[in-house]
Structures are given as structure tokens and as C-alpha cells.
Protein backbone atom coordinates (compact mmCIF):
# COMPACT_ATOMS: atom_id res chain seq x y z
CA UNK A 1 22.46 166.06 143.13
CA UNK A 2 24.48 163.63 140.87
CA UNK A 3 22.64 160.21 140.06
CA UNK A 4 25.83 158.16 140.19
CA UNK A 5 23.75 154.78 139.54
CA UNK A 6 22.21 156.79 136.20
CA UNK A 7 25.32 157.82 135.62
CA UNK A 8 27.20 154.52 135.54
CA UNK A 9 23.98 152.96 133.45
CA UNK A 10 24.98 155.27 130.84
CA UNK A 11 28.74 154.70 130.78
CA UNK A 12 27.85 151.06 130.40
CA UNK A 13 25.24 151.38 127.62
CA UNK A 14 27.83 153.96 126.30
CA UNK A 15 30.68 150.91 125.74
CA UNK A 16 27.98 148.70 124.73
CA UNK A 17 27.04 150.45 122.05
CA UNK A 18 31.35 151.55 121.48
CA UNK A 19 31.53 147.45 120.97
CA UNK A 20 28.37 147.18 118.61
CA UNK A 21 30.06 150.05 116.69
CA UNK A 22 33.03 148.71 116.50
CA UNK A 23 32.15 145.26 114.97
CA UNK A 24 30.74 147.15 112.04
CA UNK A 25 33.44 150.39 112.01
CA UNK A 26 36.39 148.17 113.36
CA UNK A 27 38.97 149.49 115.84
CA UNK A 28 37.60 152.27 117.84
CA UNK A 29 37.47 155.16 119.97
CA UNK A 30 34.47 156.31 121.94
CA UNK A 31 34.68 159.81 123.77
CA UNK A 32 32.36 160.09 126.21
CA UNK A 33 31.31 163.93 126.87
CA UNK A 34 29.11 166.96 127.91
CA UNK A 35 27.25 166.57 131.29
CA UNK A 36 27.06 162.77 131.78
CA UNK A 37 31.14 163.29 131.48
CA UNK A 38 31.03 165.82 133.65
CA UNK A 39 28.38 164.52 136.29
CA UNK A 40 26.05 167.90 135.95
CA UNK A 41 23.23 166.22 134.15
CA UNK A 42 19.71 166.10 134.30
CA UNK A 43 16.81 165.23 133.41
CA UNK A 44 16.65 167.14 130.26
CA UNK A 45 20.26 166.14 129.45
CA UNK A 46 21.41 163.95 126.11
CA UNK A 47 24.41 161.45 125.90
CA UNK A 48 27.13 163.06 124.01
CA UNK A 49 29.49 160.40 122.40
CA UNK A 50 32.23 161.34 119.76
CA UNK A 51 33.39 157.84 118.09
CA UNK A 52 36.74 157.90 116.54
CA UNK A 53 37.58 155.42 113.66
CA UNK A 54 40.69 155.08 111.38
CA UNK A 55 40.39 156.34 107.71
CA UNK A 56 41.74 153.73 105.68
């Protein structure tokens, strides 16, 4: 069974840190993926997050 209130904690913390990131990194894209994106985690699961930045 999905946590949906675990899940949405982690999509928060997951901009959260996307903003902290980009105020160092600049403009920014954070991916959010794996089983939080998908909603089949548990409680062995990790936060996958791919952050995009421009090369400059």
C-alpha cells in the first residue's frame, strides 16, 4: 500500500533541496525518479533525483 503522505514529504524535501541546489548550481532541473516517482516504494527504498544544470 502506497504512503501518499510519505510520498508527498519526499517530493517536498525533493524541491527543497532542487532550490538549495540551485542557488549554488544556478538554473535548474530536478528529475524526480525510481519508486518514489512511481509510488511502489518501501521501506528499503532510496530517493532517486537526477539534477540537470547548464554547461556554460
Amino acid at each position: 500500500m502506497i504512503d501518499v503522505a510519505e510520498q508527498e514529504e519526499v517530493i517536498r524535501a525533493v524541491g527543497d533541496f532542487a532550490l538549495k541546489a540551485s542557488q549554488v548550481l544556478g538554473p535548474l532541473t530536478a528529475i524526480l525518479y525510481g519508486s518514489y516517482a512511481r509510488g511502489d516504494f518501501n521501506l528499503w527504498s532510496n530517493v532517486d533525483v537526477l539534477l540537470v544544470v547548464r554547461d556554460e
